[in-house]
Protein backbone atom coordinates (compact mmCIF):
# COMPACT_ATOMS: atom_id res chain seq x y z
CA UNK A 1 0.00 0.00 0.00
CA UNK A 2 1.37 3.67 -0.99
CA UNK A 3 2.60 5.38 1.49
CA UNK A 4 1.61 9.26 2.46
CA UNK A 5 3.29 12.16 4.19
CA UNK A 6 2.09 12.70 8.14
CA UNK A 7 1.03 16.11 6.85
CA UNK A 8 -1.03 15.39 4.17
CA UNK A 9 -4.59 14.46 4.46
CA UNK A 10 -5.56 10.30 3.46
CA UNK A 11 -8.63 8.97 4.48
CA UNK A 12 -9.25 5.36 5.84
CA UNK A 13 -11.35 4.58 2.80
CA UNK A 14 -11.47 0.82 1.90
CA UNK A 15 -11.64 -0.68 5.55
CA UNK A 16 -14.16 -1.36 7.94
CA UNK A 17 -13.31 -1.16 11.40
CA UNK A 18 -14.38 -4.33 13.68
CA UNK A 19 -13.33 -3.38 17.13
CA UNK A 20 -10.57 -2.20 19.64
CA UNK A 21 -7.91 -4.63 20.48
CA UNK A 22 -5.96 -2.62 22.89
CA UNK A 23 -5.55 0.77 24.67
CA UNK A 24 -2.24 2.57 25.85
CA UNK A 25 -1.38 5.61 27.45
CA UNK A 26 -0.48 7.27 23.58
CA UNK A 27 -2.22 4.83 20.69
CA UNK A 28 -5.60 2.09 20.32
CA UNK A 29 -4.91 -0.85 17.77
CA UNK A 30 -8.03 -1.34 15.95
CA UNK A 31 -8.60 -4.55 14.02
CA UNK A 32 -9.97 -3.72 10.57
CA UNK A 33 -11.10 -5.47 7.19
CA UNK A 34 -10.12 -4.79 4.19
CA UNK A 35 -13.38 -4.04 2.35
CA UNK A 36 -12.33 -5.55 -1.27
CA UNK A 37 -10.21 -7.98 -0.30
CA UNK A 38 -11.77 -9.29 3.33
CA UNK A 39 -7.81 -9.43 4.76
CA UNK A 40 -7.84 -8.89 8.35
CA UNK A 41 -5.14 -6.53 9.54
CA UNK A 42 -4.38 -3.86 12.26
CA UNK A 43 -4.85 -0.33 12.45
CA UNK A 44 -2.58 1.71 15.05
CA UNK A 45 -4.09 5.18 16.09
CA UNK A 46 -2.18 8.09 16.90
CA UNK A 47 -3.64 11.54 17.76
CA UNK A 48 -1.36 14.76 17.32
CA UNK A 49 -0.52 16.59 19.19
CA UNK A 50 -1.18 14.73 22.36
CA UNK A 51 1.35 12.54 20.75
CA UNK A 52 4.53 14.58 19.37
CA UNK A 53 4.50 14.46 15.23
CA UNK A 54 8.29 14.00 15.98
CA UNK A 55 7.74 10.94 18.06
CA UNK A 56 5.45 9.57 15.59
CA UNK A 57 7.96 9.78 12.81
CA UNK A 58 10.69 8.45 14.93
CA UNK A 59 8.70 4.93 15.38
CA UNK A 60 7.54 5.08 11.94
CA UNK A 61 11.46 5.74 10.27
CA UNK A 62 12.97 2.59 12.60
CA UNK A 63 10.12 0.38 12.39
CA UNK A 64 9.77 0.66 8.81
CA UNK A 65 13.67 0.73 7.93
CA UNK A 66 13.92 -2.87 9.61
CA UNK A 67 12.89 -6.65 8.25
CA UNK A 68 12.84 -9.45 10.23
CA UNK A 69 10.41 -12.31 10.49
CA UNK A 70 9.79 -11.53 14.33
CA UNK A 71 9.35 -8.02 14.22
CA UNK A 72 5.75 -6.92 13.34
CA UNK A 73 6.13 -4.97 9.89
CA UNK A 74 3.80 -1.31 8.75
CA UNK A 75 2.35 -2.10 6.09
CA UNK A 76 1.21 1.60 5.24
CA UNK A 77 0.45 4.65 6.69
CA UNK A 78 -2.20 7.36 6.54
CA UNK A 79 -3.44 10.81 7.97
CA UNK A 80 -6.94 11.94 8.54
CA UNK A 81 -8.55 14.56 10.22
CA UNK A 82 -6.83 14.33 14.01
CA UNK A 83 -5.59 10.47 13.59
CA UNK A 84 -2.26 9.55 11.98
CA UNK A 85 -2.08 5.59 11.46
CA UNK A 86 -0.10 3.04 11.04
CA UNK A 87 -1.72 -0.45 9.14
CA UNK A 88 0.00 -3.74 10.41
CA UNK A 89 -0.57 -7.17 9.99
CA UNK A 90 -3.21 -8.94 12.12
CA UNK A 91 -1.88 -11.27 14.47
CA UNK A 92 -4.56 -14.26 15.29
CA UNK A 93 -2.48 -15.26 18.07
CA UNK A 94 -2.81 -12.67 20.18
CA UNK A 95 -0.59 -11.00 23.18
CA UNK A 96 1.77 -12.81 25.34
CA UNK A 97 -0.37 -11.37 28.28
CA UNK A 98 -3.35 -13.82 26.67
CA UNK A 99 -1.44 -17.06 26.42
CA UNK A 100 -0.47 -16.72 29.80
CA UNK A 101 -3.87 -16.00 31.45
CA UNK A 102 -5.41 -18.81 29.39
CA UNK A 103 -2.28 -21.00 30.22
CA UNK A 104 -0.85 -21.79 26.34
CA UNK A 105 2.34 -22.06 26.85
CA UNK A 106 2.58 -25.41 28.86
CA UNK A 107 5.48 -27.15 27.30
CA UNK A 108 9.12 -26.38 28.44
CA UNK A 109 9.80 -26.95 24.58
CA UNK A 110 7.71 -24.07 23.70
CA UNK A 111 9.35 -21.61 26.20
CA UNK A 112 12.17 -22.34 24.59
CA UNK A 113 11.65 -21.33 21.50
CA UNK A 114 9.57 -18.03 22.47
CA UNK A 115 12.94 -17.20 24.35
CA UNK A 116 15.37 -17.85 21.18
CA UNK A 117 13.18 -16.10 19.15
CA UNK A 118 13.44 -12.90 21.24
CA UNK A 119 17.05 -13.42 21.61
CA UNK A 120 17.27 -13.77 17.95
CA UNK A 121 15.49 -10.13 17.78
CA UNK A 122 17.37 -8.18 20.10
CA UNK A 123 20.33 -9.62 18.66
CA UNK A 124 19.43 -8.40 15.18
CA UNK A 125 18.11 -4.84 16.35
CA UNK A 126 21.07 -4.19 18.99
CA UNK A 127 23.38 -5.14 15.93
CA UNK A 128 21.79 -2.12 14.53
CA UNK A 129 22.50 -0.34 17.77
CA UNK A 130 18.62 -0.24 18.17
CA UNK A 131 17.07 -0.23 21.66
CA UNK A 132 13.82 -1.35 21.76
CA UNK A 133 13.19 0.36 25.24
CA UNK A 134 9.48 -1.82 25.98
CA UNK A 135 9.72 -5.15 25.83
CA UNK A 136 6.78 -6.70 27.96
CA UNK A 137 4.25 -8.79 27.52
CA UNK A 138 1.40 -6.67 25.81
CA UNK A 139 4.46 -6.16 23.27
CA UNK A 140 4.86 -9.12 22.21
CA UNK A 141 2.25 -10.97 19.97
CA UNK A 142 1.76 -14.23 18.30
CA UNK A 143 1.28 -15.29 14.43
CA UNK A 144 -0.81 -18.08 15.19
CA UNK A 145 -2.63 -19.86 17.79
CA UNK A 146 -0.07 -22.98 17.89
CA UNK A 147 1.38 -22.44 20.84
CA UNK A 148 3.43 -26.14 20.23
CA UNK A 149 5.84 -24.27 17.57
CA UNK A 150 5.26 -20.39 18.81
CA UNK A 151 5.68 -17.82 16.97
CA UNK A 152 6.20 -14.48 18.66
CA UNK A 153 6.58 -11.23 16.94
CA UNK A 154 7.49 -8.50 18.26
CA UNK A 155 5.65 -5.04 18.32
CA UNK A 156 5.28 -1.18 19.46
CA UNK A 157 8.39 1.08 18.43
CA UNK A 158 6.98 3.71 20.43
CA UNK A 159 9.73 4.00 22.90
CA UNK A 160 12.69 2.85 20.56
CA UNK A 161 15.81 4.95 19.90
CA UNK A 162 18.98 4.66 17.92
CA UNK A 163 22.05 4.50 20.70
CA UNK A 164 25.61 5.12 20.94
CA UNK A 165 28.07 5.24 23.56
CA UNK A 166 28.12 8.75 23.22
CA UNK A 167 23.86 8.73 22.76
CA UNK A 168 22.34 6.89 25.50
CA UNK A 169 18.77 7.49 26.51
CA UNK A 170 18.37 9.22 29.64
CA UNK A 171 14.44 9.54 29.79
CA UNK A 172 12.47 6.66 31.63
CA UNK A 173 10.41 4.32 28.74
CA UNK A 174 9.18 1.09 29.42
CA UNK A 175 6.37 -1.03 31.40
CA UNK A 176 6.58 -1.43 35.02
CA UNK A 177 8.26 -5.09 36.41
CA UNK A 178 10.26 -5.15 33.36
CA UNK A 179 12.42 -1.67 33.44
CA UNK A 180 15.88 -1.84 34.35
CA UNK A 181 17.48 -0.73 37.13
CA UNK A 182 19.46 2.27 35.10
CA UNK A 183 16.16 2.77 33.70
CA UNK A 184 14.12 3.35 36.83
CA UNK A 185 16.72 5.88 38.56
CA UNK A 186 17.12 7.73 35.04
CA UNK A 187 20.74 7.15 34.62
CA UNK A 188 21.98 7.23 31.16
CA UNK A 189 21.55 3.53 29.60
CA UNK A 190 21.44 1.61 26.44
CA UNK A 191 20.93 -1.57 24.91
CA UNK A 192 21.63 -3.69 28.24
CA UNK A 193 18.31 -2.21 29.64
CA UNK A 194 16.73 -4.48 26.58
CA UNK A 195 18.37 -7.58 28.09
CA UNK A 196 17.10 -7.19 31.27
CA UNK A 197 13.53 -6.32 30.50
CA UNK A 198 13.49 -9.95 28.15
CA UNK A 199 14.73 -11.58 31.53
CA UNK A 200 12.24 -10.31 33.49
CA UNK A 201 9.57 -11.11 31.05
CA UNK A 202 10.68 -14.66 30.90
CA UNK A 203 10.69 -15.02 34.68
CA UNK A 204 7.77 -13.70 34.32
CA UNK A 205 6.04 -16.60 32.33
CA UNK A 206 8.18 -18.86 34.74
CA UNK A 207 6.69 -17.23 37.81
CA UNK A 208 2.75 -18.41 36.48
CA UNK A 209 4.01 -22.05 35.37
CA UNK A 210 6.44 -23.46 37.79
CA UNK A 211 7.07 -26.76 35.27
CA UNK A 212 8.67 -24.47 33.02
CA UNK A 213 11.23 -24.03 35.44
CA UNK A 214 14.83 -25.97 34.61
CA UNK A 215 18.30 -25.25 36.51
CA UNK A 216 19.66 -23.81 33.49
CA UNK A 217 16.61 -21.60 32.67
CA UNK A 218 17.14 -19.93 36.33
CA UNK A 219 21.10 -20.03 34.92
CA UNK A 220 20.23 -17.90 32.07
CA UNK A 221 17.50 -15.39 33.49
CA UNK A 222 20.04 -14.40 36.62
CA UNK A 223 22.78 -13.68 34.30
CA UNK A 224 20.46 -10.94 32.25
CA UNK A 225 19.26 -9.69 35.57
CA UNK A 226 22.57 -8.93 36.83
CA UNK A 227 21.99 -4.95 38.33
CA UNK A 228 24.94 -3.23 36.62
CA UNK A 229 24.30 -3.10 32.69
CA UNK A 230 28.20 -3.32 31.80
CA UNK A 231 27.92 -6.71 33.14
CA UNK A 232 24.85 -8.37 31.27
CA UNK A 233 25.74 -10.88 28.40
CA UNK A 234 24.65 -9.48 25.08
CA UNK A 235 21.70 -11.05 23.01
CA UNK A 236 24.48 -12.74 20.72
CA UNK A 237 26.15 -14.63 24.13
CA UNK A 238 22.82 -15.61 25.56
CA UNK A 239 22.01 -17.41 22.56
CA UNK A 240 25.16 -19.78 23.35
CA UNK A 241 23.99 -20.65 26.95
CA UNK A 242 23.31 -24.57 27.31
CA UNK A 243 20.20 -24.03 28.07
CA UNK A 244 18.71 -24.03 23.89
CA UNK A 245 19.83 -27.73 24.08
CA UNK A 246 16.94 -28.27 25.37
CA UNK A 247 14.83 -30.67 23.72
CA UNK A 248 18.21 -31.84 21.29
């Protein structure tokens, strides 16, 4: 779908709205239908200037200039009236906060892979030297309902920032439980806050399904929740832990 400038005026004409998915503090995802084609997708709302234009174009530029088959991908964007959107694939699976109240992900197998997958993520963004700056569970979504081989994707730019050593974020971004230490006393940090918050969130999971729970899991998860940032293994390093033998 063609793209449009923020400024310019595009109206949502060819979908049919079918009802709100989720709220947060600065957007509501919509699910929509195509009207020609029936294809189910996502509609992300924005509404200027509650939320910066600036802001806006700073999720849209990194979310869009990345491609990687966990990371949720914009399909298009558009501008009417007060709402600036962004169209995304829908996601039958729904959030990681659903499969956990419902109790999907039962299999230490399946952990497993959720956890690589994320690790495979971070690793690709943080090679890019992006911070993702919210990773929790409403942020993370799944393609299908097969919770035997998961899929997780991984969603919402809005707090994401390009770092360097001499760039790191100083502002507090994130979801509470899953923030970093550096993060919560506003001390300049980077991508290590990343690692933390995907340690948390699968502790987390752990915490509402004991079975899930392996020596080396515990292993892995204290080693990314280690308090000083320097000292956190990087994406690439957690992926070598013995703990994704699991199952081989």
């Amino acid at each position: 779908m063609q793209s449009v400038d923020f400024r310019s005026e595009s109206h949502f004409e060819g979908f049919r709205k079918l009802y709100i998915l989720n709220r947060t503090n600065n957007s509501i995802l919509v699910k929509m239908k195509e009207t020609k084609s029936g294809e189910l997708c996502i509609f992300k709302y924005f509404m200027p200037p509650i939320i910066p234009l600036d802001n806006i174009e700073k999720e849209y530029n990194i979310q869009s200039s990345i491609s990687h088959p966990n990371i949720l991908r914009i399909l298009g964007r558009f501008r009417a009236n007060k709402y600036i959107a962004f169209q995304m694939p829908f996601l039958p699976g729904g959030t990681l906060t659903e499969a956990i109240q419902k109790k999907r992900i039962i299999y230490p197998k399946s952990l497993a892979i959720i956890f690589r997958k994320l690790l495979e993520v971070l690793k690709y963004l943080h090679k890019r030297r992006i911070l993702h700056g919210d990773i929790s569970p409403n942020n993370i979504m799944f393609e299908t309902t097969d919770f035997t081989e998961p899929n997780p994707i991984l969603i919402d730019f809005g707090c994401s920032q390009v770092v360097h050593m001499d760039n790191l974020v100083c502002e507090y971004a994130g979801t509470k439980g899953f923030v970093a230490p550096e993060v919560e006393k506003r001390i300049p940090h980077g991508l290590p806050s990343d690692i933390w918050a995907l340690g948390a969130l699968i502790l987390y999971i752990v915490n509402h399904n004991q079975d899930l729970s392996s020596p080396m899991l515990s292993s892995l998860i204290s080693s990314m929740l280690v308090p000083n940032p320097s000292q956190r293994p990087s994406a690439s390093k957690c992926l070598e832990h013995e703990y994704f033998n699991i199952g081989e």
